[in-house]
PDB file of N, CA and C in Angstrom:
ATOM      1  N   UNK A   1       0.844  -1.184   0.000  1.00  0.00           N
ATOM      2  CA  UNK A   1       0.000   0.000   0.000  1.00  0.00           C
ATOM      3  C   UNK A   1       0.890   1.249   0.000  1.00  0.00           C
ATOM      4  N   UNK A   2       0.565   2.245  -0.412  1.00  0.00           N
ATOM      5  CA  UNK A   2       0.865   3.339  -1.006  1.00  0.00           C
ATOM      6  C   UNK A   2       0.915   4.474   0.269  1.00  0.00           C
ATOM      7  N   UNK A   3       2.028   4.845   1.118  1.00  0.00           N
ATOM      8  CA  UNK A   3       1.719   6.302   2.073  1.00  0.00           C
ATOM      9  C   UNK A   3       1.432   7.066   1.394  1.00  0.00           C
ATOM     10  N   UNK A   4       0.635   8.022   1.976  1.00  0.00           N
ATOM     11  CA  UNK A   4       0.699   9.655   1.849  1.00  0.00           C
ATOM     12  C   UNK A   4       1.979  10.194   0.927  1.00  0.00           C
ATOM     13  N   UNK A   5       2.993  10.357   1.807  1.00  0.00           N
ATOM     14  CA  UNK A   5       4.594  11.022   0.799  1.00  0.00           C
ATOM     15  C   UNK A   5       4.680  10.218   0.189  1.00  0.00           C
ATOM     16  N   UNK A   6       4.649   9.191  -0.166  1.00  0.00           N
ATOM     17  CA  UNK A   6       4.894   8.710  -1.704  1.00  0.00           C
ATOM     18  C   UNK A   6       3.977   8.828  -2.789  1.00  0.00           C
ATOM     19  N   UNK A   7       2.337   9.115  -2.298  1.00  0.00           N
ATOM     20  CA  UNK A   7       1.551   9.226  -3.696  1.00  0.00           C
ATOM     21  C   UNK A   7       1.532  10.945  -3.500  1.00  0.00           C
ATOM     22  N   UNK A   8       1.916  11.959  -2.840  1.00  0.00           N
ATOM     23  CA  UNK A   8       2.473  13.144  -2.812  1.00  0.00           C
ATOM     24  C   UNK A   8       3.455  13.005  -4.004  1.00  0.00           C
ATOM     25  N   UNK A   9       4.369  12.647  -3.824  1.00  0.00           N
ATOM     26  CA  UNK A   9       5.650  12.366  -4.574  1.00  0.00           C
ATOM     27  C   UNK A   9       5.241  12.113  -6.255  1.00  0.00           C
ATOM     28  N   UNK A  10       4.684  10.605  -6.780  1.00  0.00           N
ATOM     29  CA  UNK A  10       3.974  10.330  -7.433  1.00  0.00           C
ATOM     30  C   UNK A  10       3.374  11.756  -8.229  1.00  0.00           C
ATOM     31  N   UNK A  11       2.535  12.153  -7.517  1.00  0.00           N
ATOM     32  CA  UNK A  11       1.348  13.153  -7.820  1.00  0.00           C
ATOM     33  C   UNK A  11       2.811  14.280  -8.745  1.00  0.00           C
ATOM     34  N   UNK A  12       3.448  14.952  -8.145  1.00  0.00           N
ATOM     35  CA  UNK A  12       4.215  15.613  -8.195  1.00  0.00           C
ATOM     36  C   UNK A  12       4.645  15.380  -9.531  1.00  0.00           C
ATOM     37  N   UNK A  13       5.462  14.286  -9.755  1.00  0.00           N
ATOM     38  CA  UNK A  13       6.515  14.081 -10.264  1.00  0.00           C
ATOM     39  C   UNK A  13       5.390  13.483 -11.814  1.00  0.00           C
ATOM     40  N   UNK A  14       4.273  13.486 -11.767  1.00  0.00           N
ATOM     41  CA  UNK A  14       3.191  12.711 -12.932  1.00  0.00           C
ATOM     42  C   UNK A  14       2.523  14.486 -13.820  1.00  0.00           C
ATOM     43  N   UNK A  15       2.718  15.515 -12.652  1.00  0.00           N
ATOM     44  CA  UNK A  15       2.375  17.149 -12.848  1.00  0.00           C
ATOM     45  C   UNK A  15       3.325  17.479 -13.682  1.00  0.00           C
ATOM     46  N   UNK A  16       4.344  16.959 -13.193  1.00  0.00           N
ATOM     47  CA  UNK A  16       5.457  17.878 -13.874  1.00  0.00           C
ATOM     48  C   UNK A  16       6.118  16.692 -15.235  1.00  0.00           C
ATOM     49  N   UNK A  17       6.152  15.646 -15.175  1.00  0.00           N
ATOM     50  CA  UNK A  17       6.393  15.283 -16.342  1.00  0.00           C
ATOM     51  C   UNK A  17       5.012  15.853 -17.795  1.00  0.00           C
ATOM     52  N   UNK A  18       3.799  15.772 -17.241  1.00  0.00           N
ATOM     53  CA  UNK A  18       2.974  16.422 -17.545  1.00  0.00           C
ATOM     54  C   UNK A  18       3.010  17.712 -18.326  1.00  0.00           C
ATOM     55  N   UNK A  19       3.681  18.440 -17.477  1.00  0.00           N
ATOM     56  CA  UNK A  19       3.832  19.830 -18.005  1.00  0.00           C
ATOM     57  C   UNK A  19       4.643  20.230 -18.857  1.00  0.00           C
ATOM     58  N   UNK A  20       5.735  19.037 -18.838  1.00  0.00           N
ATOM     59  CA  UNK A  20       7.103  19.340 -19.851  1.00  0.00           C
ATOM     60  C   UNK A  20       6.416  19.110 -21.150  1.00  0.00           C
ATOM     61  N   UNK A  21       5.722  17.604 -21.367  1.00  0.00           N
ATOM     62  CA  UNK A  21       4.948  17.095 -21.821  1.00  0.00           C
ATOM     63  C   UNK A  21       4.273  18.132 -22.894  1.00  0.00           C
ATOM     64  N   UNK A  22       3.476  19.185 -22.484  1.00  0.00           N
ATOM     65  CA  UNK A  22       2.703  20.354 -22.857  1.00  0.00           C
ATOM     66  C   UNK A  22       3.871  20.972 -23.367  1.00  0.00           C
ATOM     67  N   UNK A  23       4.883  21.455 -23.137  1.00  0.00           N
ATOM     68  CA  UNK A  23       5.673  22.407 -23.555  1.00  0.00           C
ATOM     69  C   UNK A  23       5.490  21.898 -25.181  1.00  0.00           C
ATOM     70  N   UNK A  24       6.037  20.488 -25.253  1.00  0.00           N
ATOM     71  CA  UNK A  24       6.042  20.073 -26.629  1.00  0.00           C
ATOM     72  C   UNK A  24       4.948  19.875 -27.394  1.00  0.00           C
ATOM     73  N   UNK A  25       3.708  19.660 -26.888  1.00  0.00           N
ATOM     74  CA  UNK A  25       2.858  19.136 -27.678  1.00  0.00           C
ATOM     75  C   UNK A  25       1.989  20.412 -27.233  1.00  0.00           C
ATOM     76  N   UNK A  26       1.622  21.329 -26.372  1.00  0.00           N
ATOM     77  CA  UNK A  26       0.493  22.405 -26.306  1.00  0.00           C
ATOM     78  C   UNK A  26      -0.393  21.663 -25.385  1.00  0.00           C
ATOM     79  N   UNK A  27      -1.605  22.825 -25.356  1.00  0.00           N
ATOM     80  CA  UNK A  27      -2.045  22.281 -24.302  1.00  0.00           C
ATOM     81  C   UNK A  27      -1.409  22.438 -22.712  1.00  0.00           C
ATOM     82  N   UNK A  28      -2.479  22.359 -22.143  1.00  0.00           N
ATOM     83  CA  UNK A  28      -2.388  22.234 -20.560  1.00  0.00           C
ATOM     84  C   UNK A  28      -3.522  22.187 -19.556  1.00  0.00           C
ATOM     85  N   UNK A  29      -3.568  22.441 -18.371  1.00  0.00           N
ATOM     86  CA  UNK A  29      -4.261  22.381 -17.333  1.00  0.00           C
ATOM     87  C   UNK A  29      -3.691  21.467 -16.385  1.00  0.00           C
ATOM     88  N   UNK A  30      -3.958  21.892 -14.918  1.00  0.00           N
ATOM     89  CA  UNK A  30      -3.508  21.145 -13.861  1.00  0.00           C
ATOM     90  C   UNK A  30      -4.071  19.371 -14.073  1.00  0.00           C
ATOM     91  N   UNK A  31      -5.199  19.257 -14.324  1.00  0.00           N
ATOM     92  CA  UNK A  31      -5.345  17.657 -14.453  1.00  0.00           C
ATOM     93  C   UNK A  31      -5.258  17.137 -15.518  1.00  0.00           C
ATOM     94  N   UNK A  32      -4.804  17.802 -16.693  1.00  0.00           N
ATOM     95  CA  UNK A  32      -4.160  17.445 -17.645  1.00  0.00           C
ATOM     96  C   UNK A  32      -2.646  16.942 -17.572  1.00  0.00           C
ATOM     97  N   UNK A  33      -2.180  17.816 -16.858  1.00  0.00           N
ATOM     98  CA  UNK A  33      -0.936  17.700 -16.840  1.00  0.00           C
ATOM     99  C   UNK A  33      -0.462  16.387 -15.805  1.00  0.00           C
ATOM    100  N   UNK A  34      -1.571  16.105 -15.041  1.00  0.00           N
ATOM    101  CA  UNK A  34      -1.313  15.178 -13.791  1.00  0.00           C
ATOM    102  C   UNK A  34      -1.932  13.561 -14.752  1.00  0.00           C
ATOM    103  N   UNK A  35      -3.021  13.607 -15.840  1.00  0.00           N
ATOM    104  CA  UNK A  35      -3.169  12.908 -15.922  1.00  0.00           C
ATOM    105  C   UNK A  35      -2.526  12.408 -17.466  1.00  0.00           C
ATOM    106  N   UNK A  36      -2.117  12.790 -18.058  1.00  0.00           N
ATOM    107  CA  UNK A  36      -0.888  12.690 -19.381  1.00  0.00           C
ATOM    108  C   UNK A  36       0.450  12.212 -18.205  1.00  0.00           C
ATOM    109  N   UNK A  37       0.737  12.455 -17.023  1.00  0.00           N
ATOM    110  CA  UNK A  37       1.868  12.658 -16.817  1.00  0.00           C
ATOM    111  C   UNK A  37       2.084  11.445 -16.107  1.00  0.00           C
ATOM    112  N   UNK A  38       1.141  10.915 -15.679  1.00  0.00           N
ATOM    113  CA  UNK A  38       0.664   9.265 -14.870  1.00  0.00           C
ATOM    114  C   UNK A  38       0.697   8.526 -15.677  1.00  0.00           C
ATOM    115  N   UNK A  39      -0.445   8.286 -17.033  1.00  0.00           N
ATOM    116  CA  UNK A  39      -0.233   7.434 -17.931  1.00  0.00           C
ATOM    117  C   UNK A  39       1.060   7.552 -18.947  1.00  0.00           C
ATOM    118  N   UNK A  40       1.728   8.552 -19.333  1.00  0.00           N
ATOM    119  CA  UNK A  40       2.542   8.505 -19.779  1.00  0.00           C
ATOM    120  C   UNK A  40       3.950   7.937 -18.768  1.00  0.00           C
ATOM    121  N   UNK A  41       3.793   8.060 -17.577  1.00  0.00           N
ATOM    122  CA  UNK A  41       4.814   6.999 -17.044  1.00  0.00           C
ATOM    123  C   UNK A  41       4.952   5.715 -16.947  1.00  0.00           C
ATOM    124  N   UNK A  42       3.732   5.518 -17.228  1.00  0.00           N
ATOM    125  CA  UNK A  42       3.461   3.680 -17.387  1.00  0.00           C
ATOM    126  C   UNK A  42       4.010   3.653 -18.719  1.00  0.00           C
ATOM    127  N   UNK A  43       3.591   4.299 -19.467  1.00  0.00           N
ATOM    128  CA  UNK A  43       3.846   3.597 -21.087  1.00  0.00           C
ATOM    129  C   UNK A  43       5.543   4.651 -21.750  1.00  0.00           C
ATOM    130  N   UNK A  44       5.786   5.450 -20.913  1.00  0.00           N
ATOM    131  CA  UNK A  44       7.232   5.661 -20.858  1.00  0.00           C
ATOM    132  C   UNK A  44       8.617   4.456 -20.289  1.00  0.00           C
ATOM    133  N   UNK A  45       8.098   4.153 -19.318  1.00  0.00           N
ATOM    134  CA  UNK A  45       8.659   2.895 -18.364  1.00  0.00           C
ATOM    135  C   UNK A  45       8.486   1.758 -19.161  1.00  0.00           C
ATOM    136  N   UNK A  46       7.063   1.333 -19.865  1.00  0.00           N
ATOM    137  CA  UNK A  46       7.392   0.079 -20.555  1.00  0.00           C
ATOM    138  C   UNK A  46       8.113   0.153 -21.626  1.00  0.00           C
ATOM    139  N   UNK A  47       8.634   1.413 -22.499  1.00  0.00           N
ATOM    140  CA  UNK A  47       8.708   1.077 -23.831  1.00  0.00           C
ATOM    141  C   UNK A  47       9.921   1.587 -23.617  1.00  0.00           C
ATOM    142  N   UNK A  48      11.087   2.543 -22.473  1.00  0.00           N
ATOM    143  CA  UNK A  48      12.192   1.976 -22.662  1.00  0.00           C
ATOM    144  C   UNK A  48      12.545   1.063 -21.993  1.00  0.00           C
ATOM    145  N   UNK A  49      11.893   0.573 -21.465  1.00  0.00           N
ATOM    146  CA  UNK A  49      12.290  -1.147 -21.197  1.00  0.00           C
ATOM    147  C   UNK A  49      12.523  -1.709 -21.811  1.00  0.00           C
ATOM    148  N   UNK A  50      11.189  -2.072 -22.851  1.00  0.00           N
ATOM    149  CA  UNK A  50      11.104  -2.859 -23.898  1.00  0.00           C
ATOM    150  C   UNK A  50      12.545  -3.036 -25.051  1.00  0.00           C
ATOM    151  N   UNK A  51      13.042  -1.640 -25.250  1.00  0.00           N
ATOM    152  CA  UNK A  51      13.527  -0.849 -26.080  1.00  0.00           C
ATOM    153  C   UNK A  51      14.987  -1.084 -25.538  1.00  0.00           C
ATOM    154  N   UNK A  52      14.698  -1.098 -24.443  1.00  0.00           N
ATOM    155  CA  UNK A  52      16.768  -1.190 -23.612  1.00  0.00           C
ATOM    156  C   UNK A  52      17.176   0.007 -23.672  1.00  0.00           C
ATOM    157  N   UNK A  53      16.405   1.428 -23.369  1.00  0.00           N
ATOM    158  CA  UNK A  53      17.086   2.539 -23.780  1.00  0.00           C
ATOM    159  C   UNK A  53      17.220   3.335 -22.536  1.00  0.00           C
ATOM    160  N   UNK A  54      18.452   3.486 -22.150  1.00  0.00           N
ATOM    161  CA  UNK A  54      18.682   4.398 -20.871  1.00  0.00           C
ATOM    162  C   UNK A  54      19.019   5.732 -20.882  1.00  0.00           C
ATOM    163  N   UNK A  55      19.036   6.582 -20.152  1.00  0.00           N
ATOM    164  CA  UNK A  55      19.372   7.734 -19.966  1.00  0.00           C
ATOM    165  C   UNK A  55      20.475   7.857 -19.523  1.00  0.00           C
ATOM    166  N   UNK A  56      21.388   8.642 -19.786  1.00  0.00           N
ATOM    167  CA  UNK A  56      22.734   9.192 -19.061  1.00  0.00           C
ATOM    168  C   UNK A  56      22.422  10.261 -18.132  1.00  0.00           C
ATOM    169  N   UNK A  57      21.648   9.836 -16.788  1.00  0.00           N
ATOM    170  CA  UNK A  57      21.191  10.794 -15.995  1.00  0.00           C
ATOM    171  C   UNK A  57      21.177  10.101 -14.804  1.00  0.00           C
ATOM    172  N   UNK A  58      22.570  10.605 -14.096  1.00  0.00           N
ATOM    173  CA  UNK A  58      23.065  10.057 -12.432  1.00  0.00           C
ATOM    174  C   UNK A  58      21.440  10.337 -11.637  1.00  0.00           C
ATOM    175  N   UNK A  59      20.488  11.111 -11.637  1.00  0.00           N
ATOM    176  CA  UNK A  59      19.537  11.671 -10.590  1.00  0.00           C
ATOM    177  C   UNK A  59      18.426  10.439 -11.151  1.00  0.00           C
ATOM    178  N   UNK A  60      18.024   9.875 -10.371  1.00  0.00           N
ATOM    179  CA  UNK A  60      16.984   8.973 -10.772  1.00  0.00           C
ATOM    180  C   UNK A  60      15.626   9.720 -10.721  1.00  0.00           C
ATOM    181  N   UNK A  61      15.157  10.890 -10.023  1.00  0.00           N
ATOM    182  CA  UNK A  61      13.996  11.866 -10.397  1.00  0.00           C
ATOM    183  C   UNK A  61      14.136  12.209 -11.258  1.00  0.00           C
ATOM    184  N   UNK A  62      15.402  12.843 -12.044  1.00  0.00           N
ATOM    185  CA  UNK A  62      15.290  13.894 -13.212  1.00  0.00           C
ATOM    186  C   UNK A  62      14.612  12.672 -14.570  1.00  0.00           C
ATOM    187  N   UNK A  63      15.444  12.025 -14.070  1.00  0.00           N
ATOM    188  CA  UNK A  63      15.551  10.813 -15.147  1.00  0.00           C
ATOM    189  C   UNK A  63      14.152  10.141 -14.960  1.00  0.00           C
ATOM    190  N   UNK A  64      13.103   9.808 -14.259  1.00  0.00           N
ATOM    191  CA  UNK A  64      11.999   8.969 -14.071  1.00  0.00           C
ATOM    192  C   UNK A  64      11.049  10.519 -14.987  1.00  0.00           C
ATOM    193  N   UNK A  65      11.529  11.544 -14.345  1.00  0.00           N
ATOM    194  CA  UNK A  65      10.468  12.800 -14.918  1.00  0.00           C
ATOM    195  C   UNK A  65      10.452  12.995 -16.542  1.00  0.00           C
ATOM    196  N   UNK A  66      12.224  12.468 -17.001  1.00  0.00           N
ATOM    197  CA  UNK A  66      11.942  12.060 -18.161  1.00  0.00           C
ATOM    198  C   UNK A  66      11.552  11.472 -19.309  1.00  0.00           C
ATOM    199  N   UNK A  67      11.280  10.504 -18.798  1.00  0.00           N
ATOM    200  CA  UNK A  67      11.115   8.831 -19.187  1.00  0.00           C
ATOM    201  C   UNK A  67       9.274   9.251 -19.213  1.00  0.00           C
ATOM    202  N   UNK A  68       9.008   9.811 -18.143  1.00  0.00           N
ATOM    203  CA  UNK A  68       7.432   9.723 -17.765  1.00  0.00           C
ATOM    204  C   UNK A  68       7.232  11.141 -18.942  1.00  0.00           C
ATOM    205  N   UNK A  69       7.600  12.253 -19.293  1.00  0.00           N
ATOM    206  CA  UNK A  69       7.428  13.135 -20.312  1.00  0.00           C
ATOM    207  C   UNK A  69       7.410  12.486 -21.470  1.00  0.00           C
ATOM    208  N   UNK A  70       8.215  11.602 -21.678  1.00  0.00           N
ATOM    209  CA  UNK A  70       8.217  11.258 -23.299  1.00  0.00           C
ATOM    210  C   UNK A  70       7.245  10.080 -23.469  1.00  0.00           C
ATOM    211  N   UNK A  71       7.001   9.422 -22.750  1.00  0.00           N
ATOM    212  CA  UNK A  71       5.696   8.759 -22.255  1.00  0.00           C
ATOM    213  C   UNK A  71       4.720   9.230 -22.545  1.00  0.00           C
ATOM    214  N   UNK A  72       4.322  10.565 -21.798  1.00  0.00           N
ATOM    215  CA  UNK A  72       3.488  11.389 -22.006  1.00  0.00           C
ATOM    216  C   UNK A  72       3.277  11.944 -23.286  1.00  0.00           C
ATOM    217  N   UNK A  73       4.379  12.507 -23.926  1.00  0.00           N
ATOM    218  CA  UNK A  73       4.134  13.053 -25.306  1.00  0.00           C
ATOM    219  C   UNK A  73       3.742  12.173 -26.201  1.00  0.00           C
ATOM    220  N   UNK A  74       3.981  10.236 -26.249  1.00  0.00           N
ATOM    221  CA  UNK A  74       3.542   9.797 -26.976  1.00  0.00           C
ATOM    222  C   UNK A  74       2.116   9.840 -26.954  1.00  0.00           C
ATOM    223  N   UNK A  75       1.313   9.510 -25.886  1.00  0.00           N
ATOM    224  CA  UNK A  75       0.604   9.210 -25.085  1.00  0.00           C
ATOM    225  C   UNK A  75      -0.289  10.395 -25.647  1.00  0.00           C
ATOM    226  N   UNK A  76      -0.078  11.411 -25.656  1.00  0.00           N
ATOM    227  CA  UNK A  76      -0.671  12.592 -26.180  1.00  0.00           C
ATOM    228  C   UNK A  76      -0.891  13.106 -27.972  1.00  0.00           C
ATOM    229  N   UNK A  77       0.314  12.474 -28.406  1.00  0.00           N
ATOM    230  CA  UNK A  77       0.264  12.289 -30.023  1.00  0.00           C
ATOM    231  C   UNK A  77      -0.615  11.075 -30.720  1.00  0.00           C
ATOM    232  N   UNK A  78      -0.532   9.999 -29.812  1.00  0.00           N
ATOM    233  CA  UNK A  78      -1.842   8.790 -30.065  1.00  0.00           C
ATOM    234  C   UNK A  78      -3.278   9.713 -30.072  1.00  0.00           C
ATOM    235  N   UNK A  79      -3.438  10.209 -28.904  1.00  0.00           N
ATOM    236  CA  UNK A  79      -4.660  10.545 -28.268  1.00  0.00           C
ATOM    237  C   UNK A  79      -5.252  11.486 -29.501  1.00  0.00           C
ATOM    238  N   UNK A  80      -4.450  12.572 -29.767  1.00  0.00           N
ATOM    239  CA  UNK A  80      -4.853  13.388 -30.966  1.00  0.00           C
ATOM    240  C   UNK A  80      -5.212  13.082 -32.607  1.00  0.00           C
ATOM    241  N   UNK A  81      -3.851  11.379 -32.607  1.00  0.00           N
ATOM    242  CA  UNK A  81      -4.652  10.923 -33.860  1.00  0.00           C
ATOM    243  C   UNK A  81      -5.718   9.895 -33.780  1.00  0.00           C
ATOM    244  N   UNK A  82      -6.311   9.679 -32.445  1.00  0.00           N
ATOM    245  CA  UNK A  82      -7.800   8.912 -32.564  1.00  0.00           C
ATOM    246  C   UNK A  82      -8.779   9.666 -32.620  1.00  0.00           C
ATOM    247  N   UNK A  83      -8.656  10.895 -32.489  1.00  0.00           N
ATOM    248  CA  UNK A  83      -9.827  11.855 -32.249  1.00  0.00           C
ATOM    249  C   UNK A  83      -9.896  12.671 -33.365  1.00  0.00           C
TER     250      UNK A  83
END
């Protein structure tokens, strides 16, 4: 089960991949940005997994915020060509 400071944390870190997210693709809003920034960490996390592709980034936040942005931006470029 999940504390408090860690789905704080979570929350945080799903906003702000979120928001980078927007920089590139447009768009925004606070639960936009929280909710592009959640699912795009799931499907950021699986696909450089999948992929074997790492970051050259000692900080494991900077680096998870990244992984979860580009996540997000896919995540957001799908979304626009189903609609």
């Amino acid at each position: 089960m999940m504390d408090i400071t860690a789905l704080v944390i979570w929350l945080v870190m799903g906003i702000a991949a979120g928001w980078l997210a927007s920089l590139v693709m447009g768009g925004g809003g606070l639960i936009r940005y929280l909710i592009s920034g959640v699912i795009g960490s799931v499907v950021g996390s699986y696909l450089f997994g999948l992929l074997g592709i790492s970051l050259p980034i000692d900080n494991v936040w900077i680096n998870h915020i990244l992984v979860s942005a580009a996540g997000a931006v896919i995540v957001i470029a799908v979304a626009r060509m189903l609609a």
